[in-house]
N, C-alpha and C. Protein backbone atom coordinates (compact mmCIF):
# COMPACT_ATOMS: atom_id res chain seq x y z
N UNK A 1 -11.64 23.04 17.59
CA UNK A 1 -10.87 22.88 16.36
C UNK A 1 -10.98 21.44 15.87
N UNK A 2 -10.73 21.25 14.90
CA UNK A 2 -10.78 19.66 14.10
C UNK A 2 -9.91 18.81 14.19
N UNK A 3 -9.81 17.73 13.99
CA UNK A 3 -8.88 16.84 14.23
C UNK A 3 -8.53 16.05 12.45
N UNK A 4 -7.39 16.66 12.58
CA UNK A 4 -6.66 15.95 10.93
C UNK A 4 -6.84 14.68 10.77
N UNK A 5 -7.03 14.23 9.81
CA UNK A 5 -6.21 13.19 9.37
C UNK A 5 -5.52 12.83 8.14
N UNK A 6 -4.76 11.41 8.39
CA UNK A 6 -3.91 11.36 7.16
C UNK A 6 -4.10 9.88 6.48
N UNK A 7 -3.66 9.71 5.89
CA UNK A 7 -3.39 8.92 4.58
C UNK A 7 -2.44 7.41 5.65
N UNK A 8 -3.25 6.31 5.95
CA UNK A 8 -2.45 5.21 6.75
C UNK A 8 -1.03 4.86 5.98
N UNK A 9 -1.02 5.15 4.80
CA UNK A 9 -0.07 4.39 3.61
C UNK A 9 1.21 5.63 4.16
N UNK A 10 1.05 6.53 4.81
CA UNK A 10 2.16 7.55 4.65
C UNK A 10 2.67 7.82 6.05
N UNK A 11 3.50 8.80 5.51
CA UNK A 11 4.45 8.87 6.93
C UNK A 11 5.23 10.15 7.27
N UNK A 12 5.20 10.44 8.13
CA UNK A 12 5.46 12.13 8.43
C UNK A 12 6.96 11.49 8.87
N UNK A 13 7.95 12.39 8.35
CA UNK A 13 9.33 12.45 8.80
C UNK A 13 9.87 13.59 8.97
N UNK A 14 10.70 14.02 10.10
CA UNK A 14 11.81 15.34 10.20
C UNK A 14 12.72 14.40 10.90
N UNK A 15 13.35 15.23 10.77
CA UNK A 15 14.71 15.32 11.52
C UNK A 15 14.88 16.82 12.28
N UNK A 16 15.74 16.04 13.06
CA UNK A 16 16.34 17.54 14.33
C UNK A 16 17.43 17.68 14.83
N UNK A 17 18.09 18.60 15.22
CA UNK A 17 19.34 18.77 15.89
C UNK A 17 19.26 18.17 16.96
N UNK A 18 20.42 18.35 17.83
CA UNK A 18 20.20 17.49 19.24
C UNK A 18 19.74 18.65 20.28
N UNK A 19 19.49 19.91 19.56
CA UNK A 19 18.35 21.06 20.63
C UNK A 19 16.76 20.47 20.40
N UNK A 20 16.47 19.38 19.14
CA UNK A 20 15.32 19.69 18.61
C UNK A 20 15.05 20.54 17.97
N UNK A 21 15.57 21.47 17.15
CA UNK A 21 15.61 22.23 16.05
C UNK A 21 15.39 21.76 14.90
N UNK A 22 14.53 21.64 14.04
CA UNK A 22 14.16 20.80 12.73
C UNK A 22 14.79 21.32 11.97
N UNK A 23 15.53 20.21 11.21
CA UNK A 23 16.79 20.21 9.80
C UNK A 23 16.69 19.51 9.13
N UNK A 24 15.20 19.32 9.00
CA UNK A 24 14.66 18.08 7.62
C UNK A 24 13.03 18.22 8.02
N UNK A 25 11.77 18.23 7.23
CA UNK A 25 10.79 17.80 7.52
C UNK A 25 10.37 17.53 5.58
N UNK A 26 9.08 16.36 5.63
CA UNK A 26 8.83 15.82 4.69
C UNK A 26 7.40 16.09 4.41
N UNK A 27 6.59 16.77 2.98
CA UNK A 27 6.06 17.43 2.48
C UNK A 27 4.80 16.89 3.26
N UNK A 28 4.47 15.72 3.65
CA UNK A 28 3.11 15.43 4.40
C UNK A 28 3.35 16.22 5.69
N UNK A 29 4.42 16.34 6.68
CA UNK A 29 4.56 16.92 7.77
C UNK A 29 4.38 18.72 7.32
N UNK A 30 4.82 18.89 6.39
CA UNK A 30 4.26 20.42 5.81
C UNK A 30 2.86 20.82 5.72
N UNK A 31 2.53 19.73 5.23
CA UNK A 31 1.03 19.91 4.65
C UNK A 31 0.03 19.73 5.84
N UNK A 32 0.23 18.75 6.85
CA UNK A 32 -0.74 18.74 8.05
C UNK A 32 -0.17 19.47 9.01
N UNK A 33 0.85 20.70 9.29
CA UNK A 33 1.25 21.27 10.67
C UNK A 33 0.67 22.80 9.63
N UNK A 34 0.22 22.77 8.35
CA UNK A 34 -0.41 24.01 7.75
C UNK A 34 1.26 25.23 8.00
N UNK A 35 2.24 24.70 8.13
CA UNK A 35 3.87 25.76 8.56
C UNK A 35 4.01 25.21 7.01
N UNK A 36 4.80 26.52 6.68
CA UNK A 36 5.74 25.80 5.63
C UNK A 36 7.09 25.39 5.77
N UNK A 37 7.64 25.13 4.90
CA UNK A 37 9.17 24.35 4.74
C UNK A 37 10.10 25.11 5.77
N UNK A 38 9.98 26.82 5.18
CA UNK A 38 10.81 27.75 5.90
C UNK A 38 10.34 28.12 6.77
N UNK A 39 9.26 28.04 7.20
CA UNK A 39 9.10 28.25 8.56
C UNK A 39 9.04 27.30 9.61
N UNK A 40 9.13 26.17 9.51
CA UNK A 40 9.79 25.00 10.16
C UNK A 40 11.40 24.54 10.56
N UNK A 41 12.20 25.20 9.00
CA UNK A 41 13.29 24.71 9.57
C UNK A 41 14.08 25.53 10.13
N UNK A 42 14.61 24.95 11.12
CA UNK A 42 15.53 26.13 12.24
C UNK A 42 14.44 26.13 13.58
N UNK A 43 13.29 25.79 13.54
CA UNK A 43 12.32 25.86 14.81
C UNK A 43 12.41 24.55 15.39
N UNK A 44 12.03 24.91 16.95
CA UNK A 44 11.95 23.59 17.70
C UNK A 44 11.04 22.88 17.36
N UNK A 45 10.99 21.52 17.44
CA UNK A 45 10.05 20.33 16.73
C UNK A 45 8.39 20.86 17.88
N UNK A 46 8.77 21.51 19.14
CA UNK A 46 7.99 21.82 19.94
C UNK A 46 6.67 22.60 18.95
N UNK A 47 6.81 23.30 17.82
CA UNK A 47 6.16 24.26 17.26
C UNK A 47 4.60 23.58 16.94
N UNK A 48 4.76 22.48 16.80
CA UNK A 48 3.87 21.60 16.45
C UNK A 48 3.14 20.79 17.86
N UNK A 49 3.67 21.45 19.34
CA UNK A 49 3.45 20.72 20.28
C UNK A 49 1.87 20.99 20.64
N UNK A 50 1.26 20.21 21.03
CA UNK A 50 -0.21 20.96 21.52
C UNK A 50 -0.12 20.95 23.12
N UNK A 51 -1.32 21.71 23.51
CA UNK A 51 -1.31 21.77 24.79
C UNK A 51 -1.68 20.34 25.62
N UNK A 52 -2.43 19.69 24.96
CA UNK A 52 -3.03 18.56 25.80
C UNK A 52 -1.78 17.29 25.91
N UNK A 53 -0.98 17.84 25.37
CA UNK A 53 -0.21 16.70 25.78
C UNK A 53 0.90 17.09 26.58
N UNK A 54 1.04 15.59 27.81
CA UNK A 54 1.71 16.10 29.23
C UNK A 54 3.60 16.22 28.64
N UNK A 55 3.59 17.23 29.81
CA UNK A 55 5.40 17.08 29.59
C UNK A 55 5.80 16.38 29.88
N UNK A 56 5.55 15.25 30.94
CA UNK A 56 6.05 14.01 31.76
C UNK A 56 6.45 12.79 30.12
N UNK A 57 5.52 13.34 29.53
CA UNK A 57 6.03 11.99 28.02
C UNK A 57 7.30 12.71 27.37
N UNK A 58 7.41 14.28 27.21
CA UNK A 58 8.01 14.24 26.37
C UNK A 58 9.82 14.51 27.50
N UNK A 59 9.44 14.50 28.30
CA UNK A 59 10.60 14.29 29.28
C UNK A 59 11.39 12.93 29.66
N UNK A 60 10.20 11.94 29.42
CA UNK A 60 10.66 10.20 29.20
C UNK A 60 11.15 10.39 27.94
N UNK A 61 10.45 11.08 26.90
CA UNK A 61 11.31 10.65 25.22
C UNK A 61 12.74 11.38 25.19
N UNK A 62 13.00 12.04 25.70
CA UNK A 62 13.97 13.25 26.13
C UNK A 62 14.97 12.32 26.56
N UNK A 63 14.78 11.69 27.79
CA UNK A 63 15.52 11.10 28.39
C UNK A 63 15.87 9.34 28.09
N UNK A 64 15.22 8.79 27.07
CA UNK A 64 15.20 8.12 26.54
C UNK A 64 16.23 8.03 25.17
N UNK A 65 15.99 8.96 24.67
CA UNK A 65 16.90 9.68 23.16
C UNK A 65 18.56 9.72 23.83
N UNK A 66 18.37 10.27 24.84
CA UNK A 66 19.73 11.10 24.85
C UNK A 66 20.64 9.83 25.71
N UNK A 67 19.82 8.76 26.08
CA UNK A 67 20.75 7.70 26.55
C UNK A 67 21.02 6.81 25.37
N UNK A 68 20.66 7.43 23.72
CA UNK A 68 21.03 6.19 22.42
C UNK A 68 19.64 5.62 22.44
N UNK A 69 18.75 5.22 23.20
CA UNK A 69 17.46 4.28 22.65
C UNK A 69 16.70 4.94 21.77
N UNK A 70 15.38 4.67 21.29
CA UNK A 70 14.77 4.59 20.33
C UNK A 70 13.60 4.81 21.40
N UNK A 71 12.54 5.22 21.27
CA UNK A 71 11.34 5.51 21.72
C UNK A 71 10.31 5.68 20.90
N UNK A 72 8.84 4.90 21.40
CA UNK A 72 7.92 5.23 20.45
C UNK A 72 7.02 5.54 21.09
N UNK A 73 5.64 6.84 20.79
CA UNK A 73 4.96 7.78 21.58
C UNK A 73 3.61 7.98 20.81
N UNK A 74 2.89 7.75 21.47
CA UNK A 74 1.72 8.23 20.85
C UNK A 74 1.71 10.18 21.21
N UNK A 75 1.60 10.88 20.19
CA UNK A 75 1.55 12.01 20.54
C UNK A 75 0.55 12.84 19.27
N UNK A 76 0.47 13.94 20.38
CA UNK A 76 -1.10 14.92 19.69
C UNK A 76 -0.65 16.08 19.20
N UNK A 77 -0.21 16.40 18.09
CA UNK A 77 0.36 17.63 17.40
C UNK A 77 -1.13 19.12 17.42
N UNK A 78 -0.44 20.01 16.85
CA UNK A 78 -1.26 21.37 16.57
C UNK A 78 -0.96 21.60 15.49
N UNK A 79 -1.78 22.00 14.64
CA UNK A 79 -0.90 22.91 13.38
C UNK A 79 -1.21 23.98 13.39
N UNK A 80 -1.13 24.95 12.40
CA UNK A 80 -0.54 26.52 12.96
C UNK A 80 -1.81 27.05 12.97
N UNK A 81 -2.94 26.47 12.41
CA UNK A 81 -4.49 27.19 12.77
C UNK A 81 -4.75 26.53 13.73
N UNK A 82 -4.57 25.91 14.62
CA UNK A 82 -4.82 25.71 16.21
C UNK A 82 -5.73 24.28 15.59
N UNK A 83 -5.92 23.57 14.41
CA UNK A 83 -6.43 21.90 14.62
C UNK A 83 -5.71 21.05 15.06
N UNK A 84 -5.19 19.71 15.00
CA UNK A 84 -4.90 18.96 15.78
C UNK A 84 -4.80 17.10 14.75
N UNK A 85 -3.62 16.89 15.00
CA UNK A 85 -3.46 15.10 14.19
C UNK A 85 -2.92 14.55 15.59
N UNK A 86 -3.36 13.33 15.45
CA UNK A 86 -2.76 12.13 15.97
C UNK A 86 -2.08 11.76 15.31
N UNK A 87 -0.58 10.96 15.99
CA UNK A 87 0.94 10.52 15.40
C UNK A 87 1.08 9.29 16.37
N UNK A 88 1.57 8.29 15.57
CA UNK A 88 2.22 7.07 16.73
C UNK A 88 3.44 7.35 16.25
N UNK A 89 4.51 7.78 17.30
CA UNK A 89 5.88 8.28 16.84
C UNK A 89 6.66 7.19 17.18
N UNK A 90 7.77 7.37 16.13
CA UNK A 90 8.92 6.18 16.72
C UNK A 90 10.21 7.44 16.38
N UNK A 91 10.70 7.19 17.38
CA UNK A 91 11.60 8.43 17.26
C UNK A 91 13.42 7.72 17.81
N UNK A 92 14.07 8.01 16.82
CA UNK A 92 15.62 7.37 17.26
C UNK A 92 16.62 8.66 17.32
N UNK A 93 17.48 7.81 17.81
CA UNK A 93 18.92 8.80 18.02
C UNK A 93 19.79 8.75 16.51
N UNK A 94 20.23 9.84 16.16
CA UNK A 94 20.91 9.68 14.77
C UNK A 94 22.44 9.69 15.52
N UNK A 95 23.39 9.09 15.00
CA UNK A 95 24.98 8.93 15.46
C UNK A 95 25.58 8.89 14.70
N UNK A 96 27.30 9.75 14.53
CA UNK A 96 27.94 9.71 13.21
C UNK A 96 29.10 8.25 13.67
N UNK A 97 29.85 8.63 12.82
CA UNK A 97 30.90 7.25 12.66
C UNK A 97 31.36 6.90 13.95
N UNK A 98 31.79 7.90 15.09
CA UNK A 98 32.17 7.49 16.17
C UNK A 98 31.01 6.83 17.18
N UNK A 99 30.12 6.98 17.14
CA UNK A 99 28.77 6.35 17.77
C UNK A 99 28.39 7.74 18.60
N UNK A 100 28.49 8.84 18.41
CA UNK A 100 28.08 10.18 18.93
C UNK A 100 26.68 10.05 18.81
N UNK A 101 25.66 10.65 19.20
CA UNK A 101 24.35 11.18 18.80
C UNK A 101 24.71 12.93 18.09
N UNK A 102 23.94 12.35 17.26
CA UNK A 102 23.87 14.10 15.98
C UNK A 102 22.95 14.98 16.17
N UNK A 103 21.85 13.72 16.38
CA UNK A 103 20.60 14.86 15.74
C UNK A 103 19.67 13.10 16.13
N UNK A 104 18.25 13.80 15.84
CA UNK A 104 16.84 12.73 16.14
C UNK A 104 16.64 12.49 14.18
N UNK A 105 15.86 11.47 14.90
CA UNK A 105 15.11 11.31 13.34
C UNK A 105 13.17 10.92 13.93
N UNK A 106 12.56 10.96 13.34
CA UNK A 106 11.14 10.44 13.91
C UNK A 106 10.63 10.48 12.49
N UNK A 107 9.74 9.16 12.38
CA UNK A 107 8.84 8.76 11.39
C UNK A 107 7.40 8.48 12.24
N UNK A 108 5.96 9.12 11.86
CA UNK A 108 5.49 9.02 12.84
C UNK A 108 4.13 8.40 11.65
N UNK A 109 3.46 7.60 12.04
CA UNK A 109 2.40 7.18 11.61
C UNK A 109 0.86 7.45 11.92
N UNK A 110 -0.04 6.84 11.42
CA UNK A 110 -1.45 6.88 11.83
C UNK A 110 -1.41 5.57 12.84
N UNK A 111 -2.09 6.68 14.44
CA UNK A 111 -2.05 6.02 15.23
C UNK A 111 -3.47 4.57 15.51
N UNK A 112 -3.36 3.77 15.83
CA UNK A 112 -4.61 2.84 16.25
C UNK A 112 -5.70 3.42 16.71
N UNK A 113 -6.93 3.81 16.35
CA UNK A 113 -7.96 4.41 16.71
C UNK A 113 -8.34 3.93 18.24
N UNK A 114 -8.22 2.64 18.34
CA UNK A 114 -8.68 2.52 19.85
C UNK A 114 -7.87 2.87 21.05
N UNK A 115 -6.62 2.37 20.33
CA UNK A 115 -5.39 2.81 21.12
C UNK A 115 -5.49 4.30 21.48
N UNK A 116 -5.21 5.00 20.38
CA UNK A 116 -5.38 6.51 20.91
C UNK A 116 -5.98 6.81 21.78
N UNK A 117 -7.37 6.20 21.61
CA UNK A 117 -8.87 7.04 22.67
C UNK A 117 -7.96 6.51 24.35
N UNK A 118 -7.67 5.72 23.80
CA UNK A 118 -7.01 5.19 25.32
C UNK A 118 -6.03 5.66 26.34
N UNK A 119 -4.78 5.83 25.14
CA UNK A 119 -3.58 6.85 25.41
C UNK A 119 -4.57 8.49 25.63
N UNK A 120 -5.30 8.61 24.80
CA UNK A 120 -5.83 9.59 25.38
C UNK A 120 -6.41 10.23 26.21
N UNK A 121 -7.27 9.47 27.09
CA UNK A 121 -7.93 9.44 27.65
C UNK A 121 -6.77 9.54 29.57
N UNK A 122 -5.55 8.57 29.45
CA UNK A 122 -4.54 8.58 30.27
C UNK A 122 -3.67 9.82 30.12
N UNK A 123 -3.69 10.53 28.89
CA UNK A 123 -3.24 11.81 29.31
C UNK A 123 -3.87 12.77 29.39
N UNK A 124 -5.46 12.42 29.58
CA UNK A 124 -5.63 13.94 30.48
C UNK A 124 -5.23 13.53 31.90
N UNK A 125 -4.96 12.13 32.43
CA UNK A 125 -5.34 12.04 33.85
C UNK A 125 -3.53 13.11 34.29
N UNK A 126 -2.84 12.39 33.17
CA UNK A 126 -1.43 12.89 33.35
C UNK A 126 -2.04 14.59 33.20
N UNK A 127 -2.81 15.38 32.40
CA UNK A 127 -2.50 16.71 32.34
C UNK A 127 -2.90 17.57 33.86
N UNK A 128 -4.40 16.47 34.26
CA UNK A 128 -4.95 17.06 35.31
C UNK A 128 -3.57 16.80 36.76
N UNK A 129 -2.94 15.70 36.75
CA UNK A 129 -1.97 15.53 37.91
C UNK A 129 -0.92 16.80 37.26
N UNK A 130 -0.65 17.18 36.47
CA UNK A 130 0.49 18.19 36.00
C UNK A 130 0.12 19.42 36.55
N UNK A 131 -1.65 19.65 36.98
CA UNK A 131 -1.74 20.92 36.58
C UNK A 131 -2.18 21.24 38.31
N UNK A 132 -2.26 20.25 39.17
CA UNK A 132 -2.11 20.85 40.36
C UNK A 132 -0.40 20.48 41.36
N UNK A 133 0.43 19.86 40.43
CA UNK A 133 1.39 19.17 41.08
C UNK A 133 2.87 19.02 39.94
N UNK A 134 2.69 19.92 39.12
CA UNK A 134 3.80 19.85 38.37
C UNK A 134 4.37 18.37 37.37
N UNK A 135 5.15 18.49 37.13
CA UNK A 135 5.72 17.27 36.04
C UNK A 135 5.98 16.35 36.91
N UNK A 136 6.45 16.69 37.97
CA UNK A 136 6.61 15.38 39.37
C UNK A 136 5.88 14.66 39.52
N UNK A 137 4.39 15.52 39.81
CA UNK A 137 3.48 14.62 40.39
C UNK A 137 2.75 13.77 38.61
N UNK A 138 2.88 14.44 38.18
CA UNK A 138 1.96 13.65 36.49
C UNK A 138 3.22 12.56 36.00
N UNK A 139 4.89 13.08 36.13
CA UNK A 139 5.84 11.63 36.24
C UNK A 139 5.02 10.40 37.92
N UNK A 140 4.74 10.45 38.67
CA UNK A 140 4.80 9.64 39.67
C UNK A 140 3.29 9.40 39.54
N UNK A 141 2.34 9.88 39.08
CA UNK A 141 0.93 9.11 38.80
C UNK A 141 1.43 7.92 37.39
N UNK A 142 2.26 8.56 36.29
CA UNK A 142 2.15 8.12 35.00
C UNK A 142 3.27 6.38 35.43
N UNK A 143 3.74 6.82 36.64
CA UNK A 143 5.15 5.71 37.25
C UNK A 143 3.97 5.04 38.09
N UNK A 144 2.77 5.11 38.63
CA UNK A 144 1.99 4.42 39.21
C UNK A 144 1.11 3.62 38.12
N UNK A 145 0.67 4.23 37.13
CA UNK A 145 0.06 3.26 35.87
C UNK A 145 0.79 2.37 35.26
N UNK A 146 1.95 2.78 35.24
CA UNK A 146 3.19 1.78 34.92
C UNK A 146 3.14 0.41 35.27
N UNK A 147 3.57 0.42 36.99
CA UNK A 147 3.68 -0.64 37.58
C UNK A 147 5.11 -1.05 37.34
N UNK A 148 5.69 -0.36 37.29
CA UNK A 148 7.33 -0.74 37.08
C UNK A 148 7.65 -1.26 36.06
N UNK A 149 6.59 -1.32 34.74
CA UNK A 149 6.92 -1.58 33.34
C UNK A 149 7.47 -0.28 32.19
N UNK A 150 8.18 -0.33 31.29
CA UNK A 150 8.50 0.87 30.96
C UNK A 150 7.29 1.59 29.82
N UNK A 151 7.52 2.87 29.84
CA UNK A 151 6.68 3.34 28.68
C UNK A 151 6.23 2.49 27.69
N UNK A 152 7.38 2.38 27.02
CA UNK A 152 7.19 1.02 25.70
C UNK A 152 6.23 0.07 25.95
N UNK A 153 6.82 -0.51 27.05
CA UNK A 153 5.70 -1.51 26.97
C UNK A 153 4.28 -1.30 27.53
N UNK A 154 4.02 -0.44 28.40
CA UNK A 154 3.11 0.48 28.83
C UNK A 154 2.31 0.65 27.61
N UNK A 155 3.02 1.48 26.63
CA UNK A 155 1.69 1.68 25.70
C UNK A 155 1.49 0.51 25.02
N UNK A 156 1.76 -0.61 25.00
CA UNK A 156 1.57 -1.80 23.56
C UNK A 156 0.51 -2.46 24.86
N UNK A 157 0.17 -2.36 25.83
CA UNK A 157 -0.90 -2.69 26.72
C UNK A 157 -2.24 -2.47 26.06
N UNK A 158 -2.15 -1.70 25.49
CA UNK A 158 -3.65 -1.13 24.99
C UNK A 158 -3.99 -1.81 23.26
């Protein structure tokens, strides 16, 4: 299948419940996941997930979100004919007046071409450790590339 691309000047935005249920997406995110409006909203942001990318990331962004931080991810979408975009995501916690978390927000951009091949290239190692050893073992290889630095700064390495 092909690999999308988009427009550097623009910017894919949704929003989500705090299941990840999309309750906002923005006409470029329509137009490259090939879903429409209504068939996006009310679905998990997952709909757009592809296979090649490990769960061990989206279990750090998971767990990242839900402690209030902000996280940013290089990640590899699908759209509904099975092609494929690159996103450098920055993804925050939305909070109402009391400082609650509501819901996510993510604005995701065109990722660094070299960067990607790079990030990419580290998550197959993460898919191949996932796929004889579960999310454990692809968290504790992806915690060995680390070096006790966090994601964040992990990816701005490249």
């Amino acid at each position: 299948m092909a690999e999308l691309l988009f427009d550097a000047n623009k910017q894919i935005v949704s929003k989500t419940d705090l299941q990840g249920n999309i309750t906002y997406c923005n006409k470029l995110f329509i137009e490259l996941s090939g879903y429409s409006e209504r068939e996006l909203i009310g679905k998990p942001h997952s709909i757009v997930r592809h296979h090649d990318m490990p769960k061990i990331v989206f279990s750090l962004m998971w767990e990242t979100l839900k402690n209030g931080n902000e996280i940013n991810a290089y990640v590899k979408n699908r759209t509904k004919n099975g092609d494929h975009y690159w996103v450098f995501a920055n993804v925050t916690p939305s909070f109402d007046a009391r400082g609650n978390i509501v819901g996510y927000h993510s604005v995701r951009r065109v990722p660094n071409k070299e960067k990607k091949e790079k990030i990419e290239a580290i998550y197959k190692k993460l898919l191949s450790a996932e796929r004889f050893g579960g999310v454990e073992r692809s968290g504790n290889e992806l915690r060995e590339m680390m070096g006790g630095m966090s994601y964040e700064k992990f990816i701005q390495l490249f």
